[in-house]
Each structure stands twice: as structure tokens, then as C-alpha cells.
PDB file of N, CA and C in Angstrom:
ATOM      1  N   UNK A   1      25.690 -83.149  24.255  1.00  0.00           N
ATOM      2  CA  UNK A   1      25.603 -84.578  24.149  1.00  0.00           C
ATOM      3  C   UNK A   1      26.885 -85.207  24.657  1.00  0.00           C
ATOM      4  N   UNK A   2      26.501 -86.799  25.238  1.00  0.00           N
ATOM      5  CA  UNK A   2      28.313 -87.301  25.799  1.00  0.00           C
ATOM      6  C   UNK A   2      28.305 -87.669  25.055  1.00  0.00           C
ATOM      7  N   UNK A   3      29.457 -88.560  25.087  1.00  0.00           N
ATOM      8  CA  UNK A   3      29.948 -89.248  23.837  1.00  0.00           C
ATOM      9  C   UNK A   3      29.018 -90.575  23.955  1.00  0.00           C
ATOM     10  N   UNK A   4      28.519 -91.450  25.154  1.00  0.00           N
ATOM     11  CA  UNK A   4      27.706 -92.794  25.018  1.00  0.00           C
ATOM     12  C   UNK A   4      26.696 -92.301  24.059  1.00  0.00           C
ATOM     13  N   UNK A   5      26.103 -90.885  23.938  1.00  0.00           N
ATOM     14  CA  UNK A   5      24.717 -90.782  23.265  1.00  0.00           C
ATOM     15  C   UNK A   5      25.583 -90.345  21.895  1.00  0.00           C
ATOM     16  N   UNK A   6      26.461 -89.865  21.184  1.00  0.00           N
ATOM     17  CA  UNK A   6      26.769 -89.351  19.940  1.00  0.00           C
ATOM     18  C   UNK A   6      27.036 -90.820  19.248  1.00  0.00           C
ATOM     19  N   UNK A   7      27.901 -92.518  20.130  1.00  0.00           N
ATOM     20  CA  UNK A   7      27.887 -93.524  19.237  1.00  0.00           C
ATOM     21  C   UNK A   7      26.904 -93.919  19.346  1.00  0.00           C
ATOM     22  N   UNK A   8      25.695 -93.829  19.926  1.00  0.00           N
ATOM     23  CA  UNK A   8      24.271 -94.528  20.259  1.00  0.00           C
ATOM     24  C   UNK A   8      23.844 -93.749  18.707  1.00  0.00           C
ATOM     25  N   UNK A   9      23.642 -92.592  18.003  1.00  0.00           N
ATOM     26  CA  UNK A   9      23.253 -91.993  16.933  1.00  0.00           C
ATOM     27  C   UNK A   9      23.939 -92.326  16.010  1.00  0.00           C
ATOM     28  N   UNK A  10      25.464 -92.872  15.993  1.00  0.00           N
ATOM     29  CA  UNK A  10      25.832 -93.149  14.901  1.00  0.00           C
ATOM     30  C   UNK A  10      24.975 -94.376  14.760  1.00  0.00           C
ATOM     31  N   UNK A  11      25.093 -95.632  15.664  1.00  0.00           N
ATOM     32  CA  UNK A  11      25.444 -96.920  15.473  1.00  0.00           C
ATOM     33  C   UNK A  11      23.678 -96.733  14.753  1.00  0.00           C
ATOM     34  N   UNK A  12      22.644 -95.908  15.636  1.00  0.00           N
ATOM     35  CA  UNK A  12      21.471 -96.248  14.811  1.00  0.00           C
ATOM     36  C   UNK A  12      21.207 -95.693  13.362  1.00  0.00           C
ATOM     37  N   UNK A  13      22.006 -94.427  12.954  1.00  0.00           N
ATOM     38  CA  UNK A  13      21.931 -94.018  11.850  1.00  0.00           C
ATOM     39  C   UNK A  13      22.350 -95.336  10.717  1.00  0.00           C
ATOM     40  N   UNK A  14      24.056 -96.014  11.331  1.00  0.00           N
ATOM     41  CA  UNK A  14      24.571 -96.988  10.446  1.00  0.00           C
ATOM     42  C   UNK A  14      23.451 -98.145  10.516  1.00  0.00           C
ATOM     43  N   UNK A  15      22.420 -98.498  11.335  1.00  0.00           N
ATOM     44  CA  UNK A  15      21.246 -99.540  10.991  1.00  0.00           C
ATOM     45  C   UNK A  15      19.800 -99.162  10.626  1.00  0.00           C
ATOM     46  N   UNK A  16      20.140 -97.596  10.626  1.00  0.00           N
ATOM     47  CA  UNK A  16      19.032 -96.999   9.408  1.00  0.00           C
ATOM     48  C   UNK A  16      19.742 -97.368   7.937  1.00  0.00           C
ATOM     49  N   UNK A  17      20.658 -96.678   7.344  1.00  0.00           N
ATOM     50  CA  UNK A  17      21.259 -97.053   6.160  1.00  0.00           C
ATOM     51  C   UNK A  17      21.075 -98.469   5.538  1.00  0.00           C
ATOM     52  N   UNK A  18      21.906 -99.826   6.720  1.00  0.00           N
ATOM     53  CA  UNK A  18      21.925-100.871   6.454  1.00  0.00           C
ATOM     54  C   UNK A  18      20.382-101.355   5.724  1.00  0.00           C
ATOM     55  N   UNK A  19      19.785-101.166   6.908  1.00  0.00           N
ATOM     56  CA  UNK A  19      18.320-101.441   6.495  1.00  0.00           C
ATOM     57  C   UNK A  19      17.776-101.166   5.348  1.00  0.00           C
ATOM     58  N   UNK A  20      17.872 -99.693   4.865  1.00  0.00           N
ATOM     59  CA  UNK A  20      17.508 -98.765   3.871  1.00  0.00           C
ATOM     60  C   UNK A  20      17.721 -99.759   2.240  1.00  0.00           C
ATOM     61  N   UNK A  21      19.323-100.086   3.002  1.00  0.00           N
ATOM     62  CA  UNK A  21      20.172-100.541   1.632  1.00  0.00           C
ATOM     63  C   UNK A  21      19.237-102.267   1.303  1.00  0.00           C
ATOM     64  N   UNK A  22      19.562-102.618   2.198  1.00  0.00           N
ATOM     65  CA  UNK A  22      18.407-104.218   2.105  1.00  0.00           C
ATOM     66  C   UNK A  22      17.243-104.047   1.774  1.00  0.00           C
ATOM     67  N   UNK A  23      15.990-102.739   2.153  1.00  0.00           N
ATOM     68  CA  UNK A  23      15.481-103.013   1.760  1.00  0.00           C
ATOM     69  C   UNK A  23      15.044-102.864   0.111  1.00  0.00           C
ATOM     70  N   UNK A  24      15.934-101.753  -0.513  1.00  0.00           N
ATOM     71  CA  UNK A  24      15.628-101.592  -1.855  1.00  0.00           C
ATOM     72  C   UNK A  24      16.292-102.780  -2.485  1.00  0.00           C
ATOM     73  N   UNK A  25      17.347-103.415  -2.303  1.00  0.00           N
ATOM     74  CA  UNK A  25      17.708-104.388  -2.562  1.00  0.00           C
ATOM     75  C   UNK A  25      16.689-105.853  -2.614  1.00  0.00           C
ATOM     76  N   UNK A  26      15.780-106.210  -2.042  1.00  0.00           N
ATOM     77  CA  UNK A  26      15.149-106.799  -1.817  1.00  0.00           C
ATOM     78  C   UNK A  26      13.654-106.646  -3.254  1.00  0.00           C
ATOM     79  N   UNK A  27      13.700-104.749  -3.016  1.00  0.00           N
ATOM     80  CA  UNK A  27      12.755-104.315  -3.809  1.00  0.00           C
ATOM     81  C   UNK A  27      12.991-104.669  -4.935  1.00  0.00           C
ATOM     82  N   UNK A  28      14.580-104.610  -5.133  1.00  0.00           N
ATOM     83  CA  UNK A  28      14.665-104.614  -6.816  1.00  0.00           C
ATOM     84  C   UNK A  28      14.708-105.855  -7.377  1.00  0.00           C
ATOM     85  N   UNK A  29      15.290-106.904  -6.258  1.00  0.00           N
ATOM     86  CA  UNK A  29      15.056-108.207  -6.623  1.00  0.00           C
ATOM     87  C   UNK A  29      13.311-109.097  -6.863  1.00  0.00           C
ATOM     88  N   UNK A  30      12.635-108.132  -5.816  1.00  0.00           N
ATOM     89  CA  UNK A  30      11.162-108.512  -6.382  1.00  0.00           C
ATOM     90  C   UNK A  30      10.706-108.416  -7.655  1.00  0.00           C
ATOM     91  N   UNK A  31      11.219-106.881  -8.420  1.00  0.00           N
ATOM     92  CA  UNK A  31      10.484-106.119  -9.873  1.00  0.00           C
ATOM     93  C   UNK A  31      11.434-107.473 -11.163  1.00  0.00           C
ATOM     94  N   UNK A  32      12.630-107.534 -10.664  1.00  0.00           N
ATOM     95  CA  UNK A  32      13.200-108.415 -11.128  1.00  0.00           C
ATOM     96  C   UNK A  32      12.772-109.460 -11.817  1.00  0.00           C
ATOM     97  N   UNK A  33      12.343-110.246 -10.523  1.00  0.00           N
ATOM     98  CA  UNK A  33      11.476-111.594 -10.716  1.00  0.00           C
ATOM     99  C   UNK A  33       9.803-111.394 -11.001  1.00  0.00           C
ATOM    100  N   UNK A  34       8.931-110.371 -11.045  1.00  0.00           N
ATOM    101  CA  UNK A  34       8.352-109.804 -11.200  1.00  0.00           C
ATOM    102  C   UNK A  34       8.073-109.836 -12.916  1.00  0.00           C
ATOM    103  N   UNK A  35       9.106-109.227 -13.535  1.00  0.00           N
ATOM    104  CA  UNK A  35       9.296-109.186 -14.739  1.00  0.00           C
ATOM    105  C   UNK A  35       9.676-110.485 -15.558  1.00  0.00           C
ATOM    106  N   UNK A  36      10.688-111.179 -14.914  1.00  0.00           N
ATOM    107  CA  UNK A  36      11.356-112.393 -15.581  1.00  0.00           C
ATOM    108  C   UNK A  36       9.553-113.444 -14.780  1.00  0.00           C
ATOM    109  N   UNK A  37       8.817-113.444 -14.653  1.00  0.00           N
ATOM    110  CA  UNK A  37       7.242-114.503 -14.439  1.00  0.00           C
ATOM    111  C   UNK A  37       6.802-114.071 -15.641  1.00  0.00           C
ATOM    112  N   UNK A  38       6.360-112.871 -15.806  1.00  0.00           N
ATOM    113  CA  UNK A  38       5.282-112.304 -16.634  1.00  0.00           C
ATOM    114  C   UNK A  38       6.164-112.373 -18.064  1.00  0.00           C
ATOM    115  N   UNK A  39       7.737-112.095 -18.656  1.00  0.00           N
ATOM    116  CA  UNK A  39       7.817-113.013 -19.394  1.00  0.00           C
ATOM    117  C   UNK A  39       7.656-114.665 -19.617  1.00  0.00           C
ATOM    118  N   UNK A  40       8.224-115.432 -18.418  1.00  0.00           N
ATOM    119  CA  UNK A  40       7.821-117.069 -18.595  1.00  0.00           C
ATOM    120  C   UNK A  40       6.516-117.373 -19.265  1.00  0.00           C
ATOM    121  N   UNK A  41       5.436-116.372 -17.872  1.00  0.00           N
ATOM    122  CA  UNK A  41       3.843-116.395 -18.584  1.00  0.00           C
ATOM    123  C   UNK A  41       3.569-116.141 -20.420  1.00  0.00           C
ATOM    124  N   UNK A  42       4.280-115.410 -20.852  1.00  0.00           N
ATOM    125  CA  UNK A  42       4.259-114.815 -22.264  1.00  0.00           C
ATOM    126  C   UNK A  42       4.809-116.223 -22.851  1.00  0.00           C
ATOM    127  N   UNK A  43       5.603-116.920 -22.770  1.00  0.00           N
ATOM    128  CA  UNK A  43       6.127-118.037 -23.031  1.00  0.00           C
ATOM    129  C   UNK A  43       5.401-119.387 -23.402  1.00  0.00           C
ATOM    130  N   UNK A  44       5.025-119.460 -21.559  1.00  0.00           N
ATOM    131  CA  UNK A  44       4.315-120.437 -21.702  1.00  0.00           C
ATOM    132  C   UNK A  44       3.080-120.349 -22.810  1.00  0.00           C
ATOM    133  N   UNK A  45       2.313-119.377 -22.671  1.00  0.00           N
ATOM    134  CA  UNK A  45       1.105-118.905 -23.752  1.00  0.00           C
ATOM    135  C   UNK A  45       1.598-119.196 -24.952  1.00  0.00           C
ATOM    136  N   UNK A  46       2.606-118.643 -25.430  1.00  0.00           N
ATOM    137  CA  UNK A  46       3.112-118.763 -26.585  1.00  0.00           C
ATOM    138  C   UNK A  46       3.270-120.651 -27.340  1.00  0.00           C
ATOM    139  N   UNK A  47       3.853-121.348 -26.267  1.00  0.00           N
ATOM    140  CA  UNK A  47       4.056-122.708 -26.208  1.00  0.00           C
ATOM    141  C   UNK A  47       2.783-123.353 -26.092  1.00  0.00           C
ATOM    142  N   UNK A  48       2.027-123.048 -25.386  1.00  0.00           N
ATOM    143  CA  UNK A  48       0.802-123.607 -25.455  1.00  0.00           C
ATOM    144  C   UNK A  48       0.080-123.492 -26.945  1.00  0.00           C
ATOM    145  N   UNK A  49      -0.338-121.759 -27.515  1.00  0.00           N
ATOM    146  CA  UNK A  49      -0.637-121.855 -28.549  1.00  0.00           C
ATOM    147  C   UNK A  49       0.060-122.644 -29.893  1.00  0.00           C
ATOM    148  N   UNK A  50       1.442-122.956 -29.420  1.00  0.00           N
ATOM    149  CA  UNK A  50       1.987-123.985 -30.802  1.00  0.00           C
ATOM    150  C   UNK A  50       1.932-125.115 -30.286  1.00  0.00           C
ATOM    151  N   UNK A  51       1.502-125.865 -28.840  1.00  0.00           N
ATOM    152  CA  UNK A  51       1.275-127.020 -29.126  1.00  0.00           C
ATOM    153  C   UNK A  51      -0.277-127.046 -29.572  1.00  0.00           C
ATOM    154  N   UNK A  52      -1.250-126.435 -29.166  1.00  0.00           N
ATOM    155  CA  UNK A  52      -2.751-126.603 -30.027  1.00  0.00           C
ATOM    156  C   UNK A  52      -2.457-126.840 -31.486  1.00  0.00           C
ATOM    157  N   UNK A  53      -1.765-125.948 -31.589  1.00  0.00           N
ATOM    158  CA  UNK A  53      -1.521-126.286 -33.360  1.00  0.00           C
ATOM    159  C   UNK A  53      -0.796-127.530 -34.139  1.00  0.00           C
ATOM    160  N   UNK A  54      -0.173-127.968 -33.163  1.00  0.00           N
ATOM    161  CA  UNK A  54       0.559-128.850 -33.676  1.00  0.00           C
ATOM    162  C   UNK A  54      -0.029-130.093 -33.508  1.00  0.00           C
ATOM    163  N   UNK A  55      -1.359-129.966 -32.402  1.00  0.00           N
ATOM    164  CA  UNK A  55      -1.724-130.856 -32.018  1.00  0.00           C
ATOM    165  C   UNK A  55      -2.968-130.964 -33.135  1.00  0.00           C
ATOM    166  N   UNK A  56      -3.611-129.985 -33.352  1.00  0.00           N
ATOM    167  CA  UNK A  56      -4.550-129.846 -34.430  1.00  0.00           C
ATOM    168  C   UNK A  56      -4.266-130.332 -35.869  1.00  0.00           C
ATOM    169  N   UNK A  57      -2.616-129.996 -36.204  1.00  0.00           N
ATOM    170  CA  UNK A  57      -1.582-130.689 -37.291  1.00  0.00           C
ATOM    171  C   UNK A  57      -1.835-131.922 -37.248  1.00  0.00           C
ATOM    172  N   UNK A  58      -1.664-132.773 -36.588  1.00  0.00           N
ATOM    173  CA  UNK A  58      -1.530-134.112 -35.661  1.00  0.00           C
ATOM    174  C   UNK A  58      -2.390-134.840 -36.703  1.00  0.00           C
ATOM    175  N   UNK A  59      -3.758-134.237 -35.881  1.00  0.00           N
ATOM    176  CA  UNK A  59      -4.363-135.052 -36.223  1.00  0.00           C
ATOM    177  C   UNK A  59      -5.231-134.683 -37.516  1.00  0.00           C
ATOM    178  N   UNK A  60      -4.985-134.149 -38.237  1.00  0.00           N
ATOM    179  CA  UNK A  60      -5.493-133.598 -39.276  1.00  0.00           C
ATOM    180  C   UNK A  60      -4.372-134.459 -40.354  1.00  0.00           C
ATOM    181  N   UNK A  61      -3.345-134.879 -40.006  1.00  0.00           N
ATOM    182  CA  UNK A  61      -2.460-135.382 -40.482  1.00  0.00           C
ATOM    183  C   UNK A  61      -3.024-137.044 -40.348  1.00  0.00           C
ATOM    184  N   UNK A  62      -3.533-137.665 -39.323  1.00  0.00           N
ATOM    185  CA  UNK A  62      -3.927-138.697 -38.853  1.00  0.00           C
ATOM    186  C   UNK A  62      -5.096-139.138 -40.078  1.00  0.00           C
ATOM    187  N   UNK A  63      -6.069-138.229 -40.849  1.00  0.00           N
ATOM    188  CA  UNK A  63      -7.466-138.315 -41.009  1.00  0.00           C
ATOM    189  C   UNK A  63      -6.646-139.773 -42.383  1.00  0.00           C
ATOM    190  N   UNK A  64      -7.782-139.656 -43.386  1.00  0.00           N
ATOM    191  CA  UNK A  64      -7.644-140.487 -44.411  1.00  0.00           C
ATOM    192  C   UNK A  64      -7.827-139.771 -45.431  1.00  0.00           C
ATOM    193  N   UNK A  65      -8.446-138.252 -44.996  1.00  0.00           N
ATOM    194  CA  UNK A  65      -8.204-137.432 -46.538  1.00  0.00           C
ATOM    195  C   UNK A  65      -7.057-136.740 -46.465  1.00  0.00           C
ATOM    196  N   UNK A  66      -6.392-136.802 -45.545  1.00  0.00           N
ATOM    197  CA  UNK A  66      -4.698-136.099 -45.409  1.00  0.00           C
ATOM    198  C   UNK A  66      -4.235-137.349 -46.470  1.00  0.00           C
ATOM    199  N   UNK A  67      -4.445-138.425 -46.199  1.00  0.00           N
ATOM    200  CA  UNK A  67      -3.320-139.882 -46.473  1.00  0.00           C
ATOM    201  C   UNK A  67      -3.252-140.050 -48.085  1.00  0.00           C
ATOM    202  N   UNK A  68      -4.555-139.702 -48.770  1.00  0.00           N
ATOM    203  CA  UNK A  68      -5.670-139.724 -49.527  1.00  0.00           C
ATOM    204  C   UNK A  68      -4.926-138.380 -50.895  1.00  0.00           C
ATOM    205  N   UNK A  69      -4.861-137.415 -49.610  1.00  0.00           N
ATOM    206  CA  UNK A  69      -4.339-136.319 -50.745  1.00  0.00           C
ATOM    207  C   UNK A  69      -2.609-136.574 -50.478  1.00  0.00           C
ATOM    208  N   UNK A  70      -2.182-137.143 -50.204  1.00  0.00           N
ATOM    209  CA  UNK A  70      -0.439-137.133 -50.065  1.00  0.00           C
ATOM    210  C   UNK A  70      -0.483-137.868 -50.840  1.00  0.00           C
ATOM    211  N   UNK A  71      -0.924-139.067 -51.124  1.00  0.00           N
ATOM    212  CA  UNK A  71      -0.881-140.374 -52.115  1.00  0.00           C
ATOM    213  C   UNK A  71      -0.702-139.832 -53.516  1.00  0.00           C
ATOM    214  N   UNK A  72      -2.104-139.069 -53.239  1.00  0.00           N
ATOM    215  CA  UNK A  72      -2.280-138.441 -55.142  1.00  0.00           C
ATOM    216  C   UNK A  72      -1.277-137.462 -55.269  1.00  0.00           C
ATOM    217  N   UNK A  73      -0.933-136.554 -54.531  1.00  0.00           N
ATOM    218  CA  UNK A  73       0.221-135.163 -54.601  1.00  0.00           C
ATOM    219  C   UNK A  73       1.429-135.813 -54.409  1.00  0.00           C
ATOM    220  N   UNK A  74       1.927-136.145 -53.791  1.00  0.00           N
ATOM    221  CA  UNK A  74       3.215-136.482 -53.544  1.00  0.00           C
ATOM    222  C   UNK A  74       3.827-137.854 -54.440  1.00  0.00           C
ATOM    223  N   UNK A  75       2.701-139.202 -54.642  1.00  0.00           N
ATOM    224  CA  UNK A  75       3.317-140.118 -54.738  1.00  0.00           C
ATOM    225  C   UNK A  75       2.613-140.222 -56.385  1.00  0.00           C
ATOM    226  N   UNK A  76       1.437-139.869 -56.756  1.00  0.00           N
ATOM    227  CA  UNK A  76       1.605-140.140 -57.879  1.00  0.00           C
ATOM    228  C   UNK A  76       0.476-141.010 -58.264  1.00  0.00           C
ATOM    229  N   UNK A  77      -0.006-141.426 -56.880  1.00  0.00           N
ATOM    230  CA  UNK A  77      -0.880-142.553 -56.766  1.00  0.00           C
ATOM    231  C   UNK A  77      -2.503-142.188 -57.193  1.00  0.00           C
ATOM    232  N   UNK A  78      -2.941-143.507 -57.701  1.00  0.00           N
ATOM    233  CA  UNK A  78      -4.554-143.797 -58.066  1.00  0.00           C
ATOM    234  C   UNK A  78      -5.128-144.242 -57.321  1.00  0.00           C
ATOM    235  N   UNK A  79      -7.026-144.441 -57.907  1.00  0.00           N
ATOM    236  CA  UNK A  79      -7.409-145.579 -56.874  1.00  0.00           C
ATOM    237  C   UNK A  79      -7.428-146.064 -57.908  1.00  0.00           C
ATOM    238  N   UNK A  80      -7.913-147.023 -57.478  1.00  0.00           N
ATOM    239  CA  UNK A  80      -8.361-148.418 -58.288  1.00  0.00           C
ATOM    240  C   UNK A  80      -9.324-148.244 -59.771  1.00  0.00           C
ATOM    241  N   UNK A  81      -9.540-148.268 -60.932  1.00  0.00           N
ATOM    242  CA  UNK A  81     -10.612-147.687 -61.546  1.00  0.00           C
ATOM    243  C   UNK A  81     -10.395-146.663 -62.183  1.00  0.00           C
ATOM    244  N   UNK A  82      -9.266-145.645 -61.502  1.00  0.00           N
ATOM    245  CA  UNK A  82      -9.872-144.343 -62.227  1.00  0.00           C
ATOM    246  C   UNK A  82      -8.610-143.991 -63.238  1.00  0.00           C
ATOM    247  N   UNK A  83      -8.867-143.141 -64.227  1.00  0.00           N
ATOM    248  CA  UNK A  83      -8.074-142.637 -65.423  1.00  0.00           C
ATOM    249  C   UNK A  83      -7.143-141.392 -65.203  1.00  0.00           C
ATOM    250  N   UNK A  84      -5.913-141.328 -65.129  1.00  0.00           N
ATOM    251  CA  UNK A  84      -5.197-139.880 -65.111  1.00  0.00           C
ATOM    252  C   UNK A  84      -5.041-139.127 -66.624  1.00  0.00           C
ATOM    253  N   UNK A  85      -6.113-138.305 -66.958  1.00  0.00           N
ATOM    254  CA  UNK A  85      -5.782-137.261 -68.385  1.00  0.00           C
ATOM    255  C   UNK A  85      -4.413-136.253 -67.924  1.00  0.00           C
ATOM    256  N   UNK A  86      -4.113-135.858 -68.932  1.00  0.00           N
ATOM    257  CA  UNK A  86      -3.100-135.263 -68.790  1.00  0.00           C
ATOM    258  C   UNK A  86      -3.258-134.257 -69.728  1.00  0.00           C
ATOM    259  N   UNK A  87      -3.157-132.928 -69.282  1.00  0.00           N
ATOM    260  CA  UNK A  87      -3.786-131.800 -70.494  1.00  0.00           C
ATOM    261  C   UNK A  87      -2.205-131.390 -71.382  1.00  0.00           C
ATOM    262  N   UNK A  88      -2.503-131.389 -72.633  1.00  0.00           N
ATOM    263  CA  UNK A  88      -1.802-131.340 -73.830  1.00  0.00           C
ATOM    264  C   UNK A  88      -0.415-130.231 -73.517  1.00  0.00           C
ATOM    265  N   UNK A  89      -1.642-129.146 -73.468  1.00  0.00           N
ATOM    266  CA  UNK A  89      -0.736-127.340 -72.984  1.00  0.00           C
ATOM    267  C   UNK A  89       0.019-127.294 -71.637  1.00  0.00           C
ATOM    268  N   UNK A  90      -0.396-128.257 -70.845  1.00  0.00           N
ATOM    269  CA  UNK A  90       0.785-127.700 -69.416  1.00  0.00           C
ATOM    270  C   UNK A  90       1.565-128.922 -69.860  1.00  0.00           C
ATOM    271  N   UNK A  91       1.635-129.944 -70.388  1.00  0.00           N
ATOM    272  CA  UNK A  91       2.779-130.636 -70.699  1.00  0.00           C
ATOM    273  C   UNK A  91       3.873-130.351 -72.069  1.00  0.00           C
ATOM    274  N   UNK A  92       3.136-129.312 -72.720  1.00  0.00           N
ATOM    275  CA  UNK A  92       4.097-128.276 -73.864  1.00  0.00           C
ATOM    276  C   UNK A  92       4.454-127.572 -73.193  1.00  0.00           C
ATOM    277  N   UNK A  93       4.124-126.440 -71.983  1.00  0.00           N
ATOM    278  CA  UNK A  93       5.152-125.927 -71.403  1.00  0.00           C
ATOM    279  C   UNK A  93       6.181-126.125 -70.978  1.00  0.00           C
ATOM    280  N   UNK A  94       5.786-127.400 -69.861  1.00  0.00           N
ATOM    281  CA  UNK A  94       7.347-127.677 -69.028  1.00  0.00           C
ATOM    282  C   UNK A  94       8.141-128.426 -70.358  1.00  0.00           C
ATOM    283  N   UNK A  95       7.587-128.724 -71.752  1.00  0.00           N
ATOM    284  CA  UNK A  95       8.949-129.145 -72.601  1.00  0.00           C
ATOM    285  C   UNK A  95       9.432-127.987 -73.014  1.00  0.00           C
ATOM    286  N   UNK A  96       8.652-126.746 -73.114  1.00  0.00           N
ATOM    287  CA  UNK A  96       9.268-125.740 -73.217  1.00  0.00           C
ATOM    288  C   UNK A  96      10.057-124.871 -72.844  1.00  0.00           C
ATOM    289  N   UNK A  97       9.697-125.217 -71.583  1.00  0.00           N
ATOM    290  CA  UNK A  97      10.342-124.641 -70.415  1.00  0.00           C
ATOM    291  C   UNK A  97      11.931-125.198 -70.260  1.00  0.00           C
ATOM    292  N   UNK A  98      11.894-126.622 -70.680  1.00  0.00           N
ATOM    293  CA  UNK A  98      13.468-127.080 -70.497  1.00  0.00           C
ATOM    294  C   UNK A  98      14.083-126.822 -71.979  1.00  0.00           C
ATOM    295  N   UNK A  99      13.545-126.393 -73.001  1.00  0.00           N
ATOM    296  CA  UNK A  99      14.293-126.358 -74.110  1.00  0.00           C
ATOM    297  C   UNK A  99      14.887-124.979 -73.696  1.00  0.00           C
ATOM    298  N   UNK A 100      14.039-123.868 -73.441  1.00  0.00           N
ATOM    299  CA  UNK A 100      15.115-122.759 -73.466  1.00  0.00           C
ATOM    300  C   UNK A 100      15.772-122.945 -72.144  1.00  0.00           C
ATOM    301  N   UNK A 101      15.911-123.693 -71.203  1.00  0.00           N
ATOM    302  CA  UNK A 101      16.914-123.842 -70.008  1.00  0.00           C
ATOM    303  C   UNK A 101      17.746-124.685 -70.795  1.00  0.00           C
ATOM    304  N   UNK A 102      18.002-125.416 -71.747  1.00  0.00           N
ATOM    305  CA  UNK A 102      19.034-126.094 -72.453  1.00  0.00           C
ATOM    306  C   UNK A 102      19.711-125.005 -73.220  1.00  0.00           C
ATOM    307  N   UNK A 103      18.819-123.781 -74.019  1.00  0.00           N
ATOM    308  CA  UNK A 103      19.385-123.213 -74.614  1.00  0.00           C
ATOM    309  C   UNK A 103      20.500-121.997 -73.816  1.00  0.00           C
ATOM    310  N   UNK A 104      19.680-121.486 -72.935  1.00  0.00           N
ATOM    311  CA  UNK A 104      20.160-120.658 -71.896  1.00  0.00           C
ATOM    312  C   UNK A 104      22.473-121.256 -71.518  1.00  0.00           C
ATOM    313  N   UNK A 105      21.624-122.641 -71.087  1.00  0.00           N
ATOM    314  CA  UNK A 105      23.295-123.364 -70.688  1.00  0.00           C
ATOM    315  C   UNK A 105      24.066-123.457 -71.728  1.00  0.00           C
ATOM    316  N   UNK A 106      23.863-123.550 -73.203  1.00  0.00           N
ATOM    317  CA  UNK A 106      24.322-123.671 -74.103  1.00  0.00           C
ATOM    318  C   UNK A 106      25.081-122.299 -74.860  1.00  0.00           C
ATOM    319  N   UNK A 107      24.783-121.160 -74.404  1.00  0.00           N
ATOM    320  CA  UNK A 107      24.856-120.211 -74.989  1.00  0.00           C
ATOM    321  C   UNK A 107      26.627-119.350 -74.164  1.00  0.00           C
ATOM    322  N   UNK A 108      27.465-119.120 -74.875  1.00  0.00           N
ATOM    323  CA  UNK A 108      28.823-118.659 -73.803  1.00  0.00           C
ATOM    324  C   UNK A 108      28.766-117.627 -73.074  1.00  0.00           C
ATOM    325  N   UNK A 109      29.620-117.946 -72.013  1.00  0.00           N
ATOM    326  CA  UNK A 109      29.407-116.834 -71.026  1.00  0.00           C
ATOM    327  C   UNK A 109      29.485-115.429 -71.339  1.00  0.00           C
ATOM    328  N   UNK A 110      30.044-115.180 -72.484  1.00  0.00           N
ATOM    329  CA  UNK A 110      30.445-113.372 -73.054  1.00  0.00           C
ATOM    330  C   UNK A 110      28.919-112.873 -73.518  1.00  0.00           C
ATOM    331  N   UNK A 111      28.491-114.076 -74.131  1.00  0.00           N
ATOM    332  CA  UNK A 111      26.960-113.340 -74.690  1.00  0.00           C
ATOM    333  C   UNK A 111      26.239-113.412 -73.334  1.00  0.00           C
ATOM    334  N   UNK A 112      25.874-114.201 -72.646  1.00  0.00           N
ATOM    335  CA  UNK A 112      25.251-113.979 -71.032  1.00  0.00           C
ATOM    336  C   UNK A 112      26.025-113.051 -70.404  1.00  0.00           C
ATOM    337  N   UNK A 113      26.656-112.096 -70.517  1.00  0.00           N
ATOM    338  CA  UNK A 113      27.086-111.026 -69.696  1.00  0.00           C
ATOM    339  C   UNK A 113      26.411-110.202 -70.321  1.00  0.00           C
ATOM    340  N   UNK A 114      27.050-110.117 -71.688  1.00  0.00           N
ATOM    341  CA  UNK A 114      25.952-108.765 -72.668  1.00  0.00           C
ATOM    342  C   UNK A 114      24.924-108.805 -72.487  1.00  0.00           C
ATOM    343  N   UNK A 115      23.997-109.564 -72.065  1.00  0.00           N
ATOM    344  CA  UNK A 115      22.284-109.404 -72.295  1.00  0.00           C
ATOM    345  C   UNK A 115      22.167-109.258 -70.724  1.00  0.00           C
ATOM    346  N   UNK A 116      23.241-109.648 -70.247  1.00  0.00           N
ATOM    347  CA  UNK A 116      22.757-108.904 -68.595  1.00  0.00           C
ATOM    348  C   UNK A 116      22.759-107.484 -68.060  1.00  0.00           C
ATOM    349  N   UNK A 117      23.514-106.939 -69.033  1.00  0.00           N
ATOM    350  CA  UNK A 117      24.261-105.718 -68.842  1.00  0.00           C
ATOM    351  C   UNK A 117      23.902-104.842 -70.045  1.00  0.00           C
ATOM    352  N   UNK A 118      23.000-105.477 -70.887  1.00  0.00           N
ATOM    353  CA  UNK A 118      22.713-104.654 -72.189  1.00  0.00           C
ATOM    354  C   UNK A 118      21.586-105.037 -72.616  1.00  0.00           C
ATOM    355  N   UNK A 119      21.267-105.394 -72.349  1.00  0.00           N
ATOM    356  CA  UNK A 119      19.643-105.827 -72.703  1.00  0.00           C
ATOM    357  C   UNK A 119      18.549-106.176 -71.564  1.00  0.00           C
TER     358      UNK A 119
END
């Protein structure tokens, strides 16, 4: 071989390589983005299913038996007409319930260690 044909083999070997190198480079940037879609996709799905819900919230929140039961639960509220009973036994509990939480606070800290640790 002369020497014009031994740099003619390098120079194409060095634009086999080059090539070689770009193209896995290229490859890996595809699997890349490839991967980072098909998470977004997982995402978006995900976002979609909590806005249905929230949207379903919405308006379930909107109705008049949402408004209806917040009134009576939360606020306390009647309609017009009607009577609130009040049963005897769940209103002896919660007084019961705060007498021994009075007694509990009342009692010194040396005996609340012993019954934590000994009883």
C-alpha cells in the first residue's frame, strides 16, 4: 500500500467511528425521550383522573343536599318546624368524658408517671 491509500483508510475508518459515535448518541437520546413521554403520559392520566374527581367533588358540592347536610353537620342548623331531641346517654358521656379529663389534669405528675410505668 502507498501512503495516499494508508491516510485514505485512516481518514475513512476516523468517519466510520465518528458516525458510529453519533449514531448511538442519537440512539440514546431517542430511549431517553422515549421514556421521559411515556412518563408525562402516566402523568397526564394521572391528572386527568384527579381532575374527574374533583370535578365530580364540584359538583356534588354544588347540589342542595350537600348545602342541606353541611347546614345540619357543621352549623347546627334546622328547618323551619322541626324539633332537635337530644338522647340523655350520649350527652352523659361527653360529661363524663370531661370529668375524668379534669381529673386526669388534676392529678401530679409523680402519680402519672407511676401508672405509666406501673400499671
Amino acid at each position: 500500500m502507498s501512503f495516499p491509500a494508508q491516510v485514505k483508510y485512516i481518514v475513512l475508518t476516523l468517519l466510520f467511528v465518528v458516525a458510529t459515535v453519533n449514531s448511538t448518541r442519537t440512539t440514546m437520546d431517542i430511549l431517553k425521550s422515549s421514556k421521559r413521554l411515556e412518563n408525562l403520559k402516566g402523568e397526564v392520566n394521572s391528572l386527568e383522573e384527579k381532575r374527574a374527581y374533583l370535578n365530580s367533588t364540584l359538583e356534588y358540592k354544588r347540589t342542595d343536599e350537600f348545602v342541606e347536610e353541611r347546614a345540619r353537620n357543621a352549623l347546627n342548623l334546622i328547618k323551619p318546624g322541626e324539633k332537635v331531641y337530644v338522647h340523655p346517654k350520649v350527652l352523659g358521656k361527653s360529661i363524663e368524658r370531661q370529668d375524668t379529663q379534669t381529673q386526669e389534669k388534676e392529678k401530679p405528675p409523680v402519680q402519672l408517671w407511676y401508672e405509666l410505668f406501673f400499671e
